[in-house]
PDB file of N, CA and C in Angstrom:
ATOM      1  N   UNK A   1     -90.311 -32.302   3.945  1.00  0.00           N
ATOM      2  CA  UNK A   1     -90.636 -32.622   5.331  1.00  0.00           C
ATOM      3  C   UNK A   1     -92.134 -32.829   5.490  1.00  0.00           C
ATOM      4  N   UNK A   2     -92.989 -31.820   4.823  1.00  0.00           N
ATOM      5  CA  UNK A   2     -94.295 -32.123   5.398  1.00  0.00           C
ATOM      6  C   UNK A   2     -94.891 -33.236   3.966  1.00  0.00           C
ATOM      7  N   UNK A   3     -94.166 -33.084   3.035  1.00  0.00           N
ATOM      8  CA  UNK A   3     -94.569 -34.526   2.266  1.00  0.00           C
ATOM      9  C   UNK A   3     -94.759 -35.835   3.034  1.00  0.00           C
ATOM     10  N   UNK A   4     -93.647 -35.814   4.181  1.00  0.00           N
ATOM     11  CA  UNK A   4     -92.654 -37.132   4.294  1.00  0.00           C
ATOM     12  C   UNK A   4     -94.174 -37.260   5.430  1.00  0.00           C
ATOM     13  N   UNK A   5     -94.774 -36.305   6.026  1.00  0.00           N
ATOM     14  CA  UNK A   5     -95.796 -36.334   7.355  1.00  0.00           C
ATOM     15  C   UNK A   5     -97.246 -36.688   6.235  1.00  0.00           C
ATOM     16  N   UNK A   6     -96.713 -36.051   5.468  1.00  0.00           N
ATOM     17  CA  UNK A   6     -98.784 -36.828   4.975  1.00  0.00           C
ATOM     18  C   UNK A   6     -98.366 -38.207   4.830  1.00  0.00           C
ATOM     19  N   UNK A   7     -97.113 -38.372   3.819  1.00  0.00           N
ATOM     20  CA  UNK A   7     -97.487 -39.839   3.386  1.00  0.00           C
ATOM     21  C   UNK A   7     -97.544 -40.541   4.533  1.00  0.00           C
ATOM     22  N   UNK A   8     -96.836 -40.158   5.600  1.00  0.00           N
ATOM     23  CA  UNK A   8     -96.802 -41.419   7.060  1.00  0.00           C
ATOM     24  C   UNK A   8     -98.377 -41.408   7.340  1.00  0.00           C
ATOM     25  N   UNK A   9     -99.225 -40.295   7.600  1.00  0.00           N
ATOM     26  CA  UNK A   9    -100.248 -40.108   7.692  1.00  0.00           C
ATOM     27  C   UNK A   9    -101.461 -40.954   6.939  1.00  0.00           C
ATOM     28  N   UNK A  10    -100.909 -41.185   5.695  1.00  0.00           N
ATOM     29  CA  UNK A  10    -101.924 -42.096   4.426  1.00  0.00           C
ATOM     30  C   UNK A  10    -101.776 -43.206   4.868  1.00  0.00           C
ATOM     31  N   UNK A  11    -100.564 -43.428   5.292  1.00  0.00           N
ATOM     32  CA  UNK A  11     -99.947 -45.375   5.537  1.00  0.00           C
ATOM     33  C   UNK A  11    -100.642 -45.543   6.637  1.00  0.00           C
ATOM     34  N   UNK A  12    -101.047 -44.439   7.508  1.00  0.00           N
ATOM     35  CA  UNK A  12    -101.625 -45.325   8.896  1.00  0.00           C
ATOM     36  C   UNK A  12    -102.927 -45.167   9.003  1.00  0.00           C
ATOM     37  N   UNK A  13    -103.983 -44.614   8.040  1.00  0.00           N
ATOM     38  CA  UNK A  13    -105.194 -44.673   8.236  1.00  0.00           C
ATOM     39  C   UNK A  13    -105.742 -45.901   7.201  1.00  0.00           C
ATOM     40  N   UNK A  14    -104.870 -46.206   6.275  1.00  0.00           N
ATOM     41  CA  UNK A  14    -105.187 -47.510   6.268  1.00  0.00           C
ATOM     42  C   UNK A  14    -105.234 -48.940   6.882  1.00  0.00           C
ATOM     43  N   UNK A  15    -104.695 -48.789   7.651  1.00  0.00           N
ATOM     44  CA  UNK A  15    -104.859 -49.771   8.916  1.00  0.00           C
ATOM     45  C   UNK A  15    -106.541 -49.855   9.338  1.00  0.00           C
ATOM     46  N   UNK A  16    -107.037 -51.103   9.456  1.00  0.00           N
ATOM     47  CA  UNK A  16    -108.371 -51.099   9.660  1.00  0.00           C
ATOM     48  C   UNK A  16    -108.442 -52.531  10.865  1.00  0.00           C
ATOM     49  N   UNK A  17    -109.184 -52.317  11.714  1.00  0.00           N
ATOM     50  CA  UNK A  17    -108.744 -52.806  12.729  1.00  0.00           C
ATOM     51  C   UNK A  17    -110.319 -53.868  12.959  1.00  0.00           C
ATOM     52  N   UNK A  18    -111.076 -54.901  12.372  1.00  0.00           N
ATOM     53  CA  UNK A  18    -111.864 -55.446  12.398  1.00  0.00           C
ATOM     54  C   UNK A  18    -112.639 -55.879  14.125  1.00  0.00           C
ATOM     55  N   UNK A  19    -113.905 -55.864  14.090  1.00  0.00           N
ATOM     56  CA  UNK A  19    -114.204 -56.363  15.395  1.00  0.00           C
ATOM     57  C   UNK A  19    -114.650 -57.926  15.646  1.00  0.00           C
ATOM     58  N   UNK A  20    -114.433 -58.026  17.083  1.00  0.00           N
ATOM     59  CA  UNK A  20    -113.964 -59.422  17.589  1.00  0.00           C
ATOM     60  C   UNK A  20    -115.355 -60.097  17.232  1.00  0.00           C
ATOM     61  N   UNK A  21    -116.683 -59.276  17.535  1.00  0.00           N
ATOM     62  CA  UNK A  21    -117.791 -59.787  16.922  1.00  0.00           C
ATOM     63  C   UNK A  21    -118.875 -58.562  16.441  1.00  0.00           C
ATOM     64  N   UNK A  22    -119.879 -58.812  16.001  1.00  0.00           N
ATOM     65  CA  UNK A  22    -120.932 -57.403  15.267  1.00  0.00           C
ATOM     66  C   UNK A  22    -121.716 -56.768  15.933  1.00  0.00           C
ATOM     67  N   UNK A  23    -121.335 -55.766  15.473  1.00  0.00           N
ATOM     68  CA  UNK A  23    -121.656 -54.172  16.414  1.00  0.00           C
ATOM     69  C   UNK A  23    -123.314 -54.634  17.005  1.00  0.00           C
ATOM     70  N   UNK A  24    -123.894 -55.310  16.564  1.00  0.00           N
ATOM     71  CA  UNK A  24    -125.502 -55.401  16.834  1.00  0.00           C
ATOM     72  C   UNK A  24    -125.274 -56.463  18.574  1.00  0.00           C
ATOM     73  N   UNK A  25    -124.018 -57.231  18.577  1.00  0.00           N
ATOM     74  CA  UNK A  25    -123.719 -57.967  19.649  1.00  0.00           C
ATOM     75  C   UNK A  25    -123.377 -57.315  20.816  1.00  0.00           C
ATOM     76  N   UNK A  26    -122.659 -56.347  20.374  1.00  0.00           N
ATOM     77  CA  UNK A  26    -122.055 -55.093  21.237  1.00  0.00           C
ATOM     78  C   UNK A  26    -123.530 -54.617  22.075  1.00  0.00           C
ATOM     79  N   UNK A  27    -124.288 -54.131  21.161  1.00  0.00           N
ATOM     80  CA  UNK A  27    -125.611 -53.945  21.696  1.00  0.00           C
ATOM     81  C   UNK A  27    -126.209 -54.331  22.526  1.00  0.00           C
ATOM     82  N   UNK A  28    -126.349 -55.692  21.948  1.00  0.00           N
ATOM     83  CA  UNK A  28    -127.293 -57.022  22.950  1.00  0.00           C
ATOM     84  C   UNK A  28    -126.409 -57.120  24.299  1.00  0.00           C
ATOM     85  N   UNK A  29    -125.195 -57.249  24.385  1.00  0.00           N
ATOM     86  CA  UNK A  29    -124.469 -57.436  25.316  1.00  0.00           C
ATOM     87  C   UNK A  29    -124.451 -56.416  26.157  1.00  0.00           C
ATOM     88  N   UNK A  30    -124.268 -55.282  25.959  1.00  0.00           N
ATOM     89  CA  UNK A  30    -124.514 -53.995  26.822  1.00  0.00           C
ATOM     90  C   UNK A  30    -126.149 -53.574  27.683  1.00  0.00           C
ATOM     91  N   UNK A  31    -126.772 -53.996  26.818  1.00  0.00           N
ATOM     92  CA  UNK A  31    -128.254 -54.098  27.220  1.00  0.00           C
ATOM     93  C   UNK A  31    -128.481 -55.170  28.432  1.00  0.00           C
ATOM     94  N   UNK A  32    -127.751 -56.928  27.923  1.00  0.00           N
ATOM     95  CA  UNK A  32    -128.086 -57.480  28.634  1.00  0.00           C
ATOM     96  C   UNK A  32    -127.527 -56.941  30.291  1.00  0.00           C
ATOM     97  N   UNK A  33    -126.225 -56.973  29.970  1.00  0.00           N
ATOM     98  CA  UNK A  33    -125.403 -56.123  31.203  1.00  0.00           C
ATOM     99  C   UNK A  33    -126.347 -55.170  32.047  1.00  0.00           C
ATOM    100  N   UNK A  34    -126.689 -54.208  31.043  1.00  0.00           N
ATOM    101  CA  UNK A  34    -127.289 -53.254  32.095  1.00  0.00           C
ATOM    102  C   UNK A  34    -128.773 -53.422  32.689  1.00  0.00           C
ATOM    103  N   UNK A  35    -129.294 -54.440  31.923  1.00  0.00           N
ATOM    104  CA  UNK A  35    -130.527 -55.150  32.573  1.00  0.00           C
ATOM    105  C   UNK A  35    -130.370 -56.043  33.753  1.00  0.00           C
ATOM    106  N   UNK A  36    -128.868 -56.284  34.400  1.00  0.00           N
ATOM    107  CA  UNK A  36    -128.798 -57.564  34.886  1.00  0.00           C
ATOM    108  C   UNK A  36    -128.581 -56.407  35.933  1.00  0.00           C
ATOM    109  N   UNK A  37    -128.084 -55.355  35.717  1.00  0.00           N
ATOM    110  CA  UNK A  37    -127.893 -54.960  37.230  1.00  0.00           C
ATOM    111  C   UNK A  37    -128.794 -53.524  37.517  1.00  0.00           C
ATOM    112  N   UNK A  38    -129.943 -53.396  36.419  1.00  0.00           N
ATOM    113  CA  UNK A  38    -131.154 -53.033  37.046  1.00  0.00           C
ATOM    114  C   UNK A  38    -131.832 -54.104  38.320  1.00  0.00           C
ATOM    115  N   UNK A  39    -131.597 -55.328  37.510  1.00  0.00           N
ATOM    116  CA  UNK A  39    -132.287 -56.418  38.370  1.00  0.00           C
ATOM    117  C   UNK A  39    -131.297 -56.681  39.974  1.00  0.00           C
ATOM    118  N   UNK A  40    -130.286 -56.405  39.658  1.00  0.00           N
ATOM    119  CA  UNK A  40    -129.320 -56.161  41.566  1.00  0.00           C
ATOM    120  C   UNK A  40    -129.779 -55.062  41.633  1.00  0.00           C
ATOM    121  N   UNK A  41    -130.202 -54.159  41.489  1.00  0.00           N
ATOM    122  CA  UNK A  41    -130.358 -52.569  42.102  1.00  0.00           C
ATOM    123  C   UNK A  41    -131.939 -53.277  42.506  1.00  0.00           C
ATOM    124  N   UNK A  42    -132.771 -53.243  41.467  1.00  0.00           N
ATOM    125  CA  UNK A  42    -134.302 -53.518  42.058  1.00  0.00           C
ATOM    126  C   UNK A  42    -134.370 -54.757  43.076  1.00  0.00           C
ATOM    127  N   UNK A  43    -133.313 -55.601  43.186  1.00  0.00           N
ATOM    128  CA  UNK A  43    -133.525 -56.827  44.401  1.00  0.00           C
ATOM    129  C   UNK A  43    -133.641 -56.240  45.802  1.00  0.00           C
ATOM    130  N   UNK A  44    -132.292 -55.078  45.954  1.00  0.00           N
ATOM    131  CA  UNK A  44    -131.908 -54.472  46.990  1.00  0.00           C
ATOM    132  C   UNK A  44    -132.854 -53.107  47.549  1.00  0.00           C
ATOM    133  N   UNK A  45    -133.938 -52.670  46.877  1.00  0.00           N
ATOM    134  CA  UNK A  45    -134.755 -51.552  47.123  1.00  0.00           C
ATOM    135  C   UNK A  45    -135.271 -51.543  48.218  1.00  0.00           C
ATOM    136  N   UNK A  46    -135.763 -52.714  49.017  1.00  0.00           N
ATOM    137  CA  UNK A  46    -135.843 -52.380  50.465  1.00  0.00           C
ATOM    138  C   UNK A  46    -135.239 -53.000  51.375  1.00  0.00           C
ATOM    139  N   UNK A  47    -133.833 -53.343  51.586  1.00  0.00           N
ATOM    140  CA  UNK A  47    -133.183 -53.442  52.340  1.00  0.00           C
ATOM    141  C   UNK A  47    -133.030 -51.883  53.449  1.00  0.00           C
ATOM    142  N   UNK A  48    -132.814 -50.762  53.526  1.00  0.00           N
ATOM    143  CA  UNK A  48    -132.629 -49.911  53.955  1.00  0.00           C
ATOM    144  C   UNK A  48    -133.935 -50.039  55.149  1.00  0.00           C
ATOM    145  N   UNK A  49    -135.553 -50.081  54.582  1.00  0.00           N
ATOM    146  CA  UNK A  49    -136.385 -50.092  55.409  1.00  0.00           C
ATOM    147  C   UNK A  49    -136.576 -51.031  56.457  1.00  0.00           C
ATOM    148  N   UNK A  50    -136.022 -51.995  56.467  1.00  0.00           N
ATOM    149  CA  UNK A  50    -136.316 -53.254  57.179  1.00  0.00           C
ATOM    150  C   UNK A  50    -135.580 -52.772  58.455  1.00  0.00           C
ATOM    151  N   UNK A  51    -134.685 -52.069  58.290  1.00  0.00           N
ATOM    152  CA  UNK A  51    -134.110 -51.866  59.947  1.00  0.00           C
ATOM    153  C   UNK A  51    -134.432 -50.972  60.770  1.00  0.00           C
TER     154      UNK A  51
END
């Protein structure tokens, strides 16, 4: 029984699941993202005072 659980165990960590593009893109892309909406947060900084 617990043979029958490792080997299922061996068969499925070989599964390797490749990415859609490279981790360094992941990066750039997350950065750009969160730079784009520093830049909506800093557009909106004085809206509140004007009224």
């Amino acid at each position: 029984m617990i043979s029958a659980v490792v080997q299922a165990a061996e068969e499925g960590s070989e599964i390797v699941n490749e990415l859609p593009i490279p981790p360094l893109a992941f990066g750039l892309l997350a950065f750009g993202a969160l730079v784009s909406l520093l830049l909506v947060t800093y557009a909106f900084r004085s809206i509140g005072t004007r009224h």
